[in-house]
N, C-alpha and C. Protein backbone atom coordinates (compact mmCIF):
# COMPACT_ATOMS: atom_id res chain seq x y z
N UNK A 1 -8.67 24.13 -2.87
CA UNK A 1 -9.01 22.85 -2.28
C UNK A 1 -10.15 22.19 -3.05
N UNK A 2 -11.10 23.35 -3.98
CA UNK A 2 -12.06 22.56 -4.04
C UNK A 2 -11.69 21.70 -5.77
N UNK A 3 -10.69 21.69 -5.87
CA UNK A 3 -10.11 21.24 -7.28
C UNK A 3 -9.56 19.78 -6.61
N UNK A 4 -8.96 19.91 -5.88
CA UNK A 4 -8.65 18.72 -5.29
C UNK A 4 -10.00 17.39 -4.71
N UNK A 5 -10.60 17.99 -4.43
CA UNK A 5 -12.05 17.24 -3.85
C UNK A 5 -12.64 17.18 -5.17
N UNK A 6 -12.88 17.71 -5.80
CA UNK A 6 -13.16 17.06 -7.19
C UNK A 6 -12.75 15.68 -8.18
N UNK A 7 -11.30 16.22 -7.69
CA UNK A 7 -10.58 14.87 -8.68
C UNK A 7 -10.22 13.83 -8.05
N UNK A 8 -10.35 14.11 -6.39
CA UNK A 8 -9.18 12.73 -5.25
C UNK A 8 -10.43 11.29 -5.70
N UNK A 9 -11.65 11.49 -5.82
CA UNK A 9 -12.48 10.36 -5.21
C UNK A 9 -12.38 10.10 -6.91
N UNK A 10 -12.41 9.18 -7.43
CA UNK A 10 -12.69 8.88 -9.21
C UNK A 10 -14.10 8.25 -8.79
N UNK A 11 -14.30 7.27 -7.90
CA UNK A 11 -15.96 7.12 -7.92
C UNK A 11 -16.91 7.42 -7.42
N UNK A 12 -16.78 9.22 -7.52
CA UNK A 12 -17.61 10.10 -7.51
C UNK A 12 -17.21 11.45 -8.02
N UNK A 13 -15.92 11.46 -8.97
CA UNK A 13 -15.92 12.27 -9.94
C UNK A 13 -16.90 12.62 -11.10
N UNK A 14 -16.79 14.11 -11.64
CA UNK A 14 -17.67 14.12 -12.44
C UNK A 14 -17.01 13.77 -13.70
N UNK A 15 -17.70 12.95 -15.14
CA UNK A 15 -16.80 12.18 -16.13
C UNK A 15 -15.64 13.43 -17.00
N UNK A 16 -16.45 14.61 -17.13
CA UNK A 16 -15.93 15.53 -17.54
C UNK A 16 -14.18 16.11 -16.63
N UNK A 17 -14.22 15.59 -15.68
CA UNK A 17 -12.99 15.62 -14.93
C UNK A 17 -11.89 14.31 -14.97
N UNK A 18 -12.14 13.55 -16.09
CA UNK A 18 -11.97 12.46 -16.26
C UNK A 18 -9.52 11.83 -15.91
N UNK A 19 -9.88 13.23 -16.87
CA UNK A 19 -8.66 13.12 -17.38
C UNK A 19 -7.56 13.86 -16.36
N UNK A 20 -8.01 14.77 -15.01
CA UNK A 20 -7.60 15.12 -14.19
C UNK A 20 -7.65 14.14 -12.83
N UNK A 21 -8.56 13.49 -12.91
CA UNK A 21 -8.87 12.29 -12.20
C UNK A 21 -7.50 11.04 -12.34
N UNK A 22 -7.28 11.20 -13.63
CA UNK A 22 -6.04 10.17 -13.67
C UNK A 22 -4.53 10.35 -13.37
N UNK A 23 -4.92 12.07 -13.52
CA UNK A 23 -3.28 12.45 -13.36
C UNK A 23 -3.48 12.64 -11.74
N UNK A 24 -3.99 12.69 -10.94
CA UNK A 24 -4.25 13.31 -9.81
C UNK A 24 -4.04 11.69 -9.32
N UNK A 25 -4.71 10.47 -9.67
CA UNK A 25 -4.62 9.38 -9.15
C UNK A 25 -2.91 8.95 -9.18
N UNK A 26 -2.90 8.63 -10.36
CA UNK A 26 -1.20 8.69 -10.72
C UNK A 26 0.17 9.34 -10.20
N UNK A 27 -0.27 10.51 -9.74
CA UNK A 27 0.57 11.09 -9.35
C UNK A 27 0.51 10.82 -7.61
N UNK A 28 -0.31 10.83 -6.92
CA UNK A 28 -0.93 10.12 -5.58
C UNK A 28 0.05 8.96 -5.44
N UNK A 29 -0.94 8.27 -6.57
CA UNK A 29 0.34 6.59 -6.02
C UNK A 29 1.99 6.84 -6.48
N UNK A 30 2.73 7.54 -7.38
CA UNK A 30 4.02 7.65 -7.34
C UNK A 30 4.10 8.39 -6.01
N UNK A 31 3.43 9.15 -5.83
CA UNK A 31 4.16 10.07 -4.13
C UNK A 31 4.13 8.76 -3.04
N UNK A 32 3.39 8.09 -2.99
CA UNK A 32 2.82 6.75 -2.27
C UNK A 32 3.89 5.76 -2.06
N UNK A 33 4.40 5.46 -3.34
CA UNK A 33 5.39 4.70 -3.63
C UNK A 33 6.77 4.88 -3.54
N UNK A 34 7.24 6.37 -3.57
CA UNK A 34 8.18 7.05 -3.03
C UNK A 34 8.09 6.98 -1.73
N UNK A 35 7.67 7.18 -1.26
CA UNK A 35 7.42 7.25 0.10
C UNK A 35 8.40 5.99 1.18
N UNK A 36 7.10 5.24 0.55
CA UNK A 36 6.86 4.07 1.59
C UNK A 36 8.07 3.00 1.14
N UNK A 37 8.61 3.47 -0.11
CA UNK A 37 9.75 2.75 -0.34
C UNK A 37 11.21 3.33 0.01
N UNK A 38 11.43 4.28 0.82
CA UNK A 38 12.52 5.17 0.80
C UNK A 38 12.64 4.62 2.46
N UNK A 39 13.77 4.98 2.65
CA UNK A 39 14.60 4.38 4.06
C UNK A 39 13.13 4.82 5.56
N UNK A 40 12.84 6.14 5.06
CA UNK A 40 11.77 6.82 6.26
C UNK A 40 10.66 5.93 6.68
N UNK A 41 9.41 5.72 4.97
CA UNK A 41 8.88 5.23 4.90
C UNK A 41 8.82 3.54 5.43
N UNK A 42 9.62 2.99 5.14
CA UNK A 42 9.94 1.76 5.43
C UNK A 42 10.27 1.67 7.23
N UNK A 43 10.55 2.23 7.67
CA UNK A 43 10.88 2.42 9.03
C UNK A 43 9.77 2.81 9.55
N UNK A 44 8.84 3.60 9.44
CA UNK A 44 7.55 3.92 9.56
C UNK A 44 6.51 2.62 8.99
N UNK A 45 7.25 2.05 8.24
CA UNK A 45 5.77 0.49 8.16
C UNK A 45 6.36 -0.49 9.46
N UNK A 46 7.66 -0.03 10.10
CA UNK A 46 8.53 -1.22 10.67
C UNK A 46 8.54 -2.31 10.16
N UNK A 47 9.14 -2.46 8.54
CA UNK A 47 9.17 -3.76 7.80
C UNK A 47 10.71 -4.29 8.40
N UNK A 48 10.04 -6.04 8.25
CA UNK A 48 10.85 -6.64 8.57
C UNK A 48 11.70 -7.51 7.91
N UNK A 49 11.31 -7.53 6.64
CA UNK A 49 12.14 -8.19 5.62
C UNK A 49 13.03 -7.72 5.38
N UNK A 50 13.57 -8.25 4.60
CA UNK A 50 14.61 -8.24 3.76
C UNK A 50 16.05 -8.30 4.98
N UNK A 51 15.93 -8.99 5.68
CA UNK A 51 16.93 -9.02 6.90
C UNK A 51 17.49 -10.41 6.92
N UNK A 52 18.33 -10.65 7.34
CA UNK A 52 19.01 -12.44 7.44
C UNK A 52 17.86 -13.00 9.00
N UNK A 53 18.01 -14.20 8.63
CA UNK A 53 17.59 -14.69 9.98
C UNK A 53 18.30 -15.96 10.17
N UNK A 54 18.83 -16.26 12.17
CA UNK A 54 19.95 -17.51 11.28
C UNK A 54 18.70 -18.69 11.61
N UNK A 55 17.23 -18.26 11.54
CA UNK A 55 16.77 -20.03 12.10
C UNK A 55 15.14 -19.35 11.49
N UNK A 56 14.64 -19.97 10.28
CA UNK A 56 13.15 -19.39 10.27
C UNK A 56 12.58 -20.86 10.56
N UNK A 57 10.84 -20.65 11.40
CA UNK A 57 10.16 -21.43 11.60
C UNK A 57 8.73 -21.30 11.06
N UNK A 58 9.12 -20.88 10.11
CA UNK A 58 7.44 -20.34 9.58
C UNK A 58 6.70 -19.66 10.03
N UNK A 59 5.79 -19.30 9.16
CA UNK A 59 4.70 -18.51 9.69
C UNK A 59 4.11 -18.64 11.25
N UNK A 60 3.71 -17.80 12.09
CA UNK A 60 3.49 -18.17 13.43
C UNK A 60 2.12 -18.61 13.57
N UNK A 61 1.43 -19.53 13.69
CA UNK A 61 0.47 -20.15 13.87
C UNK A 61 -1.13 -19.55 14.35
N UNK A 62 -0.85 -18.35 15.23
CA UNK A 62 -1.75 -17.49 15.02
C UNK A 62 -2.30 -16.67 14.03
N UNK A 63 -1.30 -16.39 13.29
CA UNK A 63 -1.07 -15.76 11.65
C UNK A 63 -1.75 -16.90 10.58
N UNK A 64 -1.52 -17.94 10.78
CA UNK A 64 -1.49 -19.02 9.89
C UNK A 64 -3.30 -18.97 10.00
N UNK A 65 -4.29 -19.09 11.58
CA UNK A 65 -5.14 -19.50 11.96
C UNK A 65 -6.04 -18.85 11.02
N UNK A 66 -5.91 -17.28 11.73
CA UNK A 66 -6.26 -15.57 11.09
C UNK A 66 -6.63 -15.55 9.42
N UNK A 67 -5.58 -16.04 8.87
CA UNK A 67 -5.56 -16.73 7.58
C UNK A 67 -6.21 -17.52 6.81
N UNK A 68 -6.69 -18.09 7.69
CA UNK A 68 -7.36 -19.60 7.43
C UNK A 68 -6.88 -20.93 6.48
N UNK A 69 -5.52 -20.64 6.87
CA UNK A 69 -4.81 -21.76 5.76
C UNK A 69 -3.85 -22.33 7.08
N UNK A 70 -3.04 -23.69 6.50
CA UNK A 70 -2.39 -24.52 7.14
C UNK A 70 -1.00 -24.34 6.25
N UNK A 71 -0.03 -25.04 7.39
CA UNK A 71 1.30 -25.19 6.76
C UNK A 71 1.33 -25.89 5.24
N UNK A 72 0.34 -27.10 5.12
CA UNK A 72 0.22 -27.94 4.39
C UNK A 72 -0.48 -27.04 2.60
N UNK A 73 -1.49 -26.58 2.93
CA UNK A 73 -1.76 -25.92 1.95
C UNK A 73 -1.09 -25.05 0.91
């Protein structure tokens, strides 16, 4: 474990771990990206795209507020 706590944080790695730091980062975000892109993952974010809709009305106005932007912008 303590190889792992070494390399997970890069800004507070030591430089000499530099190069384990990247493969350890790298390899993190492909597991990450597998993941969250595979049928499970995606069901677990409850994404809602990529679906038909027969009537969109834009962004919902509370969203829009939160945001701080307008339809117009």
């Amino acid at each position: 474990m303590q190889v792992i706590d070494d390399i997970a944080w890069p800004a507070t790695a030591k430089p000499e771990l530099s190069h384990g730091v990247a493969f350890f980062t790298e390899f993190r975000d492909m597991t990450a990206t597998g993941f969250w892109t595979s049928k499970v993952g995606i069901e677990d974010l409850q994404y809602m795209g990529n679906r038909p809709v027969a009537e969109w009305n834009g962004c919902p106005d509370a969203a829009m507020q939160h945001l701080g932007v307008t339809h117009t912008d």
